[in-house]
C-alpha atoms as a PDB file:
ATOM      1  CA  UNK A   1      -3.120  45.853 -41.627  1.00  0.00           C
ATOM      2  CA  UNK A   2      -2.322  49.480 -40.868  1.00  0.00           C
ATOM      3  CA  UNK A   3      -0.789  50.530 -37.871  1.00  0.00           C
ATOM      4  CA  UNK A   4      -2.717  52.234 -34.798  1.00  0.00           C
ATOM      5  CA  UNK A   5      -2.695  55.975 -35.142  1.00  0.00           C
ATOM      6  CA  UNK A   6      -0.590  57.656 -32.872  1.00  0.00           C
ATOM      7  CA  UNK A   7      -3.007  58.834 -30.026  1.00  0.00           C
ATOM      8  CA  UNK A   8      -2.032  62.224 -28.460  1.00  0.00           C
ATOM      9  CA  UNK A   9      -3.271  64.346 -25.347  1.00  0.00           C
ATOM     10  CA  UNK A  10      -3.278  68.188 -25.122  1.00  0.00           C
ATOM     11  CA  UNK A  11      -4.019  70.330 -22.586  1.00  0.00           C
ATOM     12  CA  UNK A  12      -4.576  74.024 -22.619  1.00  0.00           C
ATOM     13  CA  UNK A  13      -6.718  76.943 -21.085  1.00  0.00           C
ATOM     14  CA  UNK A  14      -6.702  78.565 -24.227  1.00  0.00           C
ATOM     15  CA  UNK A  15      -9.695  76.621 -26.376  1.00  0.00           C
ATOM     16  CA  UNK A  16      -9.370  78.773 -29.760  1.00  0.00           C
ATOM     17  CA  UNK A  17      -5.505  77.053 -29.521  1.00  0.00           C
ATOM     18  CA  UNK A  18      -6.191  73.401 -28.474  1.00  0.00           C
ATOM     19  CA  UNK A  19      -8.646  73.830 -31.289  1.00  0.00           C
ATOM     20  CA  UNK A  20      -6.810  75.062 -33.912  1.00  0.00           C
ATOM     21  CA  UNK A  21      -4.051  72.616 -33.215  1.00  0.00           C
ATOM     22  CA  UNK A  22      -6.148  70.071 -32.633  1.00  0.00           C
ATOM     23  CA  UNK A  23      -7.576  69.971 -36.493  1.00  0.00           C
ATOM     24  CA  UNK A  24      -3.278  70.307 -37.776  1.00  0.00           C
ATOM     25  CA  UNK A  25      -2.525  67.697 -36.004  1.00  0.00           C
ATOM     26  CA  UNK A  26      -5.168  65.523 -36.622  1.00  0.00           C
ATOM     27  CA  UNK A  27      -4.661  66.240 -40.386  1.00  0.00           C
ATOM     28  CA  UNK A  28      -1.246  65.929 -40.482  1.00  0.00           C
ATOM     29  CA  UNK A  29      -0.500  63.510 -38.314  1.00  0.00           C
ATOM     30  CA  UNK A  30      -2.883  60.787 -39.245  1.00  0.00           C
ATOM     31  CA  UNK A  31      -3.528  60.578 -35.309  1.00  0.00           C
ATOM     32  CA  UNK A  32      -6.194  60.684 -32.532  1.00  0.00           C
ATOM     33  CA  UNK A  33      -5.913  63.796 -30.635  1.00  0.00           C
ATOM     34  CA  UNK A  34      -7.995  64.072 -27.600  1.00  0.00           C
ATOM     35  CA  UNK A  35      -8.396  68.227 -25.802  1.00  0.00           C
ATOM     36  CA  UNK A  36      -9.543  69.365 -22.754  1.00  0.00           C
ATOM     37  CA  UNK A  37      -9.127  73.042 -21.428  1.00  0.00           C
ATOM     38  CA  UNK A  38      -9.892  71.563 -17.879  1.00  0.00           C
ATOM     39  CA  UNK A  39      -6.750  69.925 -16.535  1.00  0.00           C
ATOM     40  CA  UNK A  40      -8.812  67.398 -13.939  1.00  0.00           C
ATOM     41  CA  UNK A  41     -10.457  66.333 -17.161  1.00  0.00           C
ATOM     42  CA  UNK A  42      -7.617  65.547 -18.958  1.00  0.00           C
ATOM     43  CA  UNK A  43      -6.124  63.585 -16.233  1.00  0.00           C
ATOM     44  CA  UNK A  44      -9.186  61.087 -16.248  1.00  0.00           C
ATOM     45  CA  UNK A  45      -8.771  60.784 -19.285  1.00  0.00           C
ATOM     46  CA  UNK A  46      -5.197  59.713 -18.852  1.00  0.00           C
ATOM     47  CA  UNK A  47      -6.241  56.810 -16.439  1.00  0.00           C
ATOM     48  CA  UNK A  48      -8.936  56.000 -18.837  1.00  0.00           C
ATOM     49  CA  UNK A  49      -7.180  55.518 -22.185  1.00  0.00           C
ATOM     50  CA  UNK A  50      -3.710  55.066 -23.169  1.00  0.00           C
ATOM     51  CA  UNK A  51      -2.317  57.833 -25.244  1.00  0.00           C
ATOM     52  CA  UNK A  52       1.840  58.377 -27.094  1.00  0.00           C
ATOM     53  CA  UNK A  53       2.144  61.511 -26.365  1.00  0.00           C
ATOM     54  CA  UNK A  54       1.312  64.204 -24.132  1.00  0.00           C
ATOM     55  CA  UNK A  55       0.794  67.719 -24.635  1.00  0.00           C
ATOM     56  CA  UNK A  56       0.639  70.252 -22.031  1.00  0.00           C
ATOM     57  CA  UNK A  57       0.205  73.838 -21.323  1.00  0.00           C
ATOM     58  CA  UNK A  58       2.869  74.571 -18.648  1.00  0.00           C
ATOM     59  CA  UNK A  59       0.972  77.621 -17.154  1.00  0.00           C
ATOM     60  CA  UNK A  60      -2.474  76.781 -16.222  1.00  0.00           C
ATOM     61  CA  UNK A  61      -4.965  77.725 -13.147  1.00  0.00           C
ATOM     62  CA  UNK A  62      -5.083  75.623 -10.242  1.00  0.00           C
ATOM     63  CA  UNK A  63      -2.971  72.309 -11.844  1.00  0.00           C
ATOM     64  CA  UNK A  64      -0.219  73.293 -14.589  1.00  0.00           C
ATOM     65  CA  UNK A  65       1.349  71.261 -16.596  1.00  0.00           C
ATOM     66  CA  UNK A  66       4.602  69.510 -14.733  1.00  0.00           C
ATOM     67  CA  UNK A  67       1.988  69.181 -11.579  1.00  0.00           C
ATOM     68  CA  UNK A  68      -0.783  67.278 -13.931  1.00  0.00           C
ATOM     69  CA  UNK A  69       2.324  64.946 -15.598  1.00  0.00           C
ATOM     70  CA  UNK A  70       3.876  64.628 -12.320  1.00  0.00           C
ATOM     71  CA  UNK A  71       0.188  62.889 -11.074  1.00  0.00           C
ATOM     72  CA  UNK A  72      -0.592  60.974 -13.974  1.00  0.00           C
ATOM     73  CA  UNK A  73       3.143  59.232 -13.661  1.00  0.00           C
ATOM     74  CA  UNK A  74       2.073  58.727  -9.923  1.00  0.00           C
ATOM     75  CA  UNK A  75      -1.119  56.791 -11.014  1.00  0.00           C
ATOM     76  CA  UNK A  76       0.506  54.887 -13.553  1.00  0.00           C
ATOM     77  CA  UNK A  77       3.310  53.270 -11.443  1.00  0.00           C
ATOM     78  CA  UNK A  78       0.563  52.269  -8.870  1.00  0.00           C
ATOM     79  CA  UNK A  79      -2.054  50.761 -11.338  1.00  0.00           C
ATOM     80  CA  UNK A  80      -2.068  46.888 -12.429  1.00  0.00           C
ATOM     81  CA  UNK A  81      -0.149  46.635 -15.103  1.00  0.00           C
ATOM     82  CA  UNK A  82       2.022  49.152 -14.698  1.00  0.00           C
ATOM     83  CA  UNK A  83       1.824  51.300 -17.436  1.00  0.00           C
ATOM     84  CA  UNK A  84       4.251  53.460 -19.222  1.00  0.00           C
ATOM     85  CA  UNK A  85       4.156  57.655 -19.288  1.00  0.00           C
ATOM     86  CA  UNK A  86       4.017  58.648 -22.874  1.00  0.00           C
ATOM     87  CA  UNK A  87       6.795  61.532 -23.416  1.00  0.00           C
ATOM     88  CA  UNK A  88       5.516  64.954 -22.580  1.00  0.00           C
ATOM     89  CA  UNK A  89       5.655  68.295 -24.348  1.00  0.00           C
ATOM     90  CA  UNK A  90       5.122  71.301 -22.568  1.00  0.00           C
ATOM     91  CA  UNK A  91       3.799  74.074 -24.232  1.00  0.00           C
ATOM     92  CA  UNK A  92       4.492  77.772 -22.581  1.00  0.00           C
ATOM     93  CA  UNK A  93       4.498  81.649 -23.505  1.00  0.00           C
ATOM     94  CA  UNK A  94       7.483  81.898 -20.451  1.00  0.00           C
ATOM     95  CA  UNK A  95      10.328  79.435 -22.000  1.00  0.00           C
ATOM     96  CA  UNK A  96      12.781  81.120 -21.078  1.00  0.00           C
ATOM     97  CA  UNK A  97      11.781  80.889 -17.578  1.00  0.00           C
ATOM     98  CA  UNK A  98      14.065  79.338 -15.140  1.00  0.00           C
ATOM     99  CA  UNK A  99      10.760  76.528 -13.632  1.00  0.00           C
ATOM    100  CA  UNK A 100      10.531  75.671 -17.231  1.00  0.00           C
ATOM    101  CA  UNK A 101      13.906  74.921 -18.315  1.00  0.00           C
ATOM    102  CA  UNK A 102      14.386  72.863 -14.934  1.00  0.00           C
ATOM    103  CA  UNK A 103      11.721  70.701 -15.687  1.00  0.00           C
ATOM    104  CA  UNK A 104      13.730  69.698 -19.305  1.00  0.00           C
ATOM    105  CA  UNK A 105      15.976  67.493 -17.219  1.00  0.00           C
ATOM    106  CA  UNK A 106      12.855  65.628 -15.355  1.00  0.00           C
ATOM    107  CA  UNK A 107      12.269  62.203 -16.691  1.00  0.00           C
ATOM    108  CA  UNK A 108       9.855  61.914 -19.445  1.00  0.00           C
ATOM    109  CA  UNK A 109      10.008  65.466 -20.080  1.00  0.00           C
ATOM    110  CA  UNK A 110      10.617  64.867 -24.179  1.00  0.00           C
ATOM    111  CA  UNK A 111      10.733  69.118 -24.541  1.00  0.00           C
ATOM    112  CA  UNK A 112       9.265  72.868 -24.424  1.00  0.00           C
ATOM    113  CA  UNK A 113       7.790  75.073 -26.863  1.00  0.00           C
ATOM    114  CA  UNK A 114       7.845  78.473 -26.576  1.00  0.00           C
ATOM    115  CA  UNK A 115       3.857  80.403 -27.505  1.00  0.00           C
ATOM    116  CA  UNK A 116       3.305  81.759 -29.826  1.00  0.00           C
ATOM    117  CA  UNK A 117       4.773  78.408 -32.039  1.00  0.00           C
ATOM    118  CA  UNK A 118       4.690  78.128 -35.688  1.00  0.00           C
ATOM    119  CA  UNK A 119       3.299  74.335 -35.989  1.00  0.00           C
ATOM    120  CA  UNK A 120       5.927  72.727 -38.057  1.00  0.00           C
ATOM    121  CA  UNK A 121       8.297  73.240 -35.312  1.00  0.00           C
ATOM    122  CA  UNK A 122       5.436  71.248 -33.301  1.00  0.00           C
ATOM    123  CA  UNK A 123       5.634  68.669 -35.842  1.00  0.00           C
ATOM    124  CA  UNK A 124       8.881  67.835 -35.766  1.00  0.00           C
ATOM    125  CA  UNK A 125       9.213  68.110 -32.051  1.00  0.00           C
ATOM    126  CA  UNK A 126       6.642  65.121 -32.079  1.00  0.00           C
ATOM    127  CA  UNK A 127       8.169  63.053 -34.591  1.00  0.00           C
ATOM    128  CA  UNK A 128      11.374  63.522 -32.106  1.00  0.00           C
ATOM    129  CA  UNK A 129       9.529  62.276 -29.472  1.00  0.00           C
ATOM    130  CA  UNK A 130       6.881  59.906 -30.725  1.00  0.00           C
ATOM    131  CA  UNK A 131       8.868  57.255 -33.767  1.00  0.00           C
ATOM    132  CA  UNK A 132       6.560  56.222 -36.058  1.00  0.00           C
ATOM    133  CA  UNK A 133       4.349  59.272 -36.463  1.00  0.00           C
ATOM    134  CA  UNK A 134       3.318  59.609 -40.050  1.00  0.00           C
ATOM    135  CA  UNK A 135       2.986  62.631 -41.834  1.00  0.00           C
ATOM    136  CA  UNK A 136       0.122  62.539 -44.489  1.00  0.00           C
ATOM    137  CA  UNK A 137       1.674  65.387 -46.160  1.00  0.00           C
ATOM    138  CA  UNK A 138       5.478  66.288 -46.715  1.00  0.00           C
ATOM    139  CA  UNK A 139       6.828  68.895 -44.368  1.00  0.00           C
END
């Protein structure tokens, strides 16, 4: 029987992106990717379903990226069972800044990539952080 695909989260105000990535993944990756430009979406979501990875925009209106992590993790050590937080990556077009690099040393916090990203670099950052991803086509 073949393994569960790998199911993944992103979140980004920028549709034309979480698009875009979206279908590479998805083609790639043999996963489940699930969008949502809308933070508060994407955190029901979280409670609803169980998901590897995550995949955030660090700079978003109202919620960004840490914040919405930081509250799913809240939920998840309160629920019955327990459940684990899948690693996060953010995703940002300020890297370099200072916020950012802090949050590297939270817990859970699996890495940062800098926008505008060329996607393999994606890739491999997600078979870092999520073993057992398989690639339907060589790097």
């Amino acid at each position: 029987m073949p393994a569960e695909p790998k199911r993944f989260l992103m979140v980004d105000d920028d549709v034309a992106l979480l698009r875009v990535v979206r279908e590479a993944l998805v083609a790639t990756l043999q996963c489940e990717v699930d969008t949502s430009p809308k933070p508060e979406y994407a955190f029901e979501l979280a409670i609803k379903k169980k998901y590897d990875l995550f995949l955030f925009d660090f700079q978003m209106p109202m919620i960004d990226g840490a914040m919405l992590f930081f509250l799913i993790g809240k939920v998840y050590q309160n629920i019955q069972p327990i459940r684990d937080v899948p690693p996060l990556i953010l995703v940002s077009g300020e890297a370099d800044e200072k916020r950012a690099q802090e949050l590297l040393k939270e817990p859970g916090v699996a890495g940062l990539i800098a926008k505008p990203f060329a996607i393999n670099r994606l890739f491999e950052k997600i078979k870092e952080c999520v073993p057992g991803t398989e690639f339907s086509t060589p790097l």
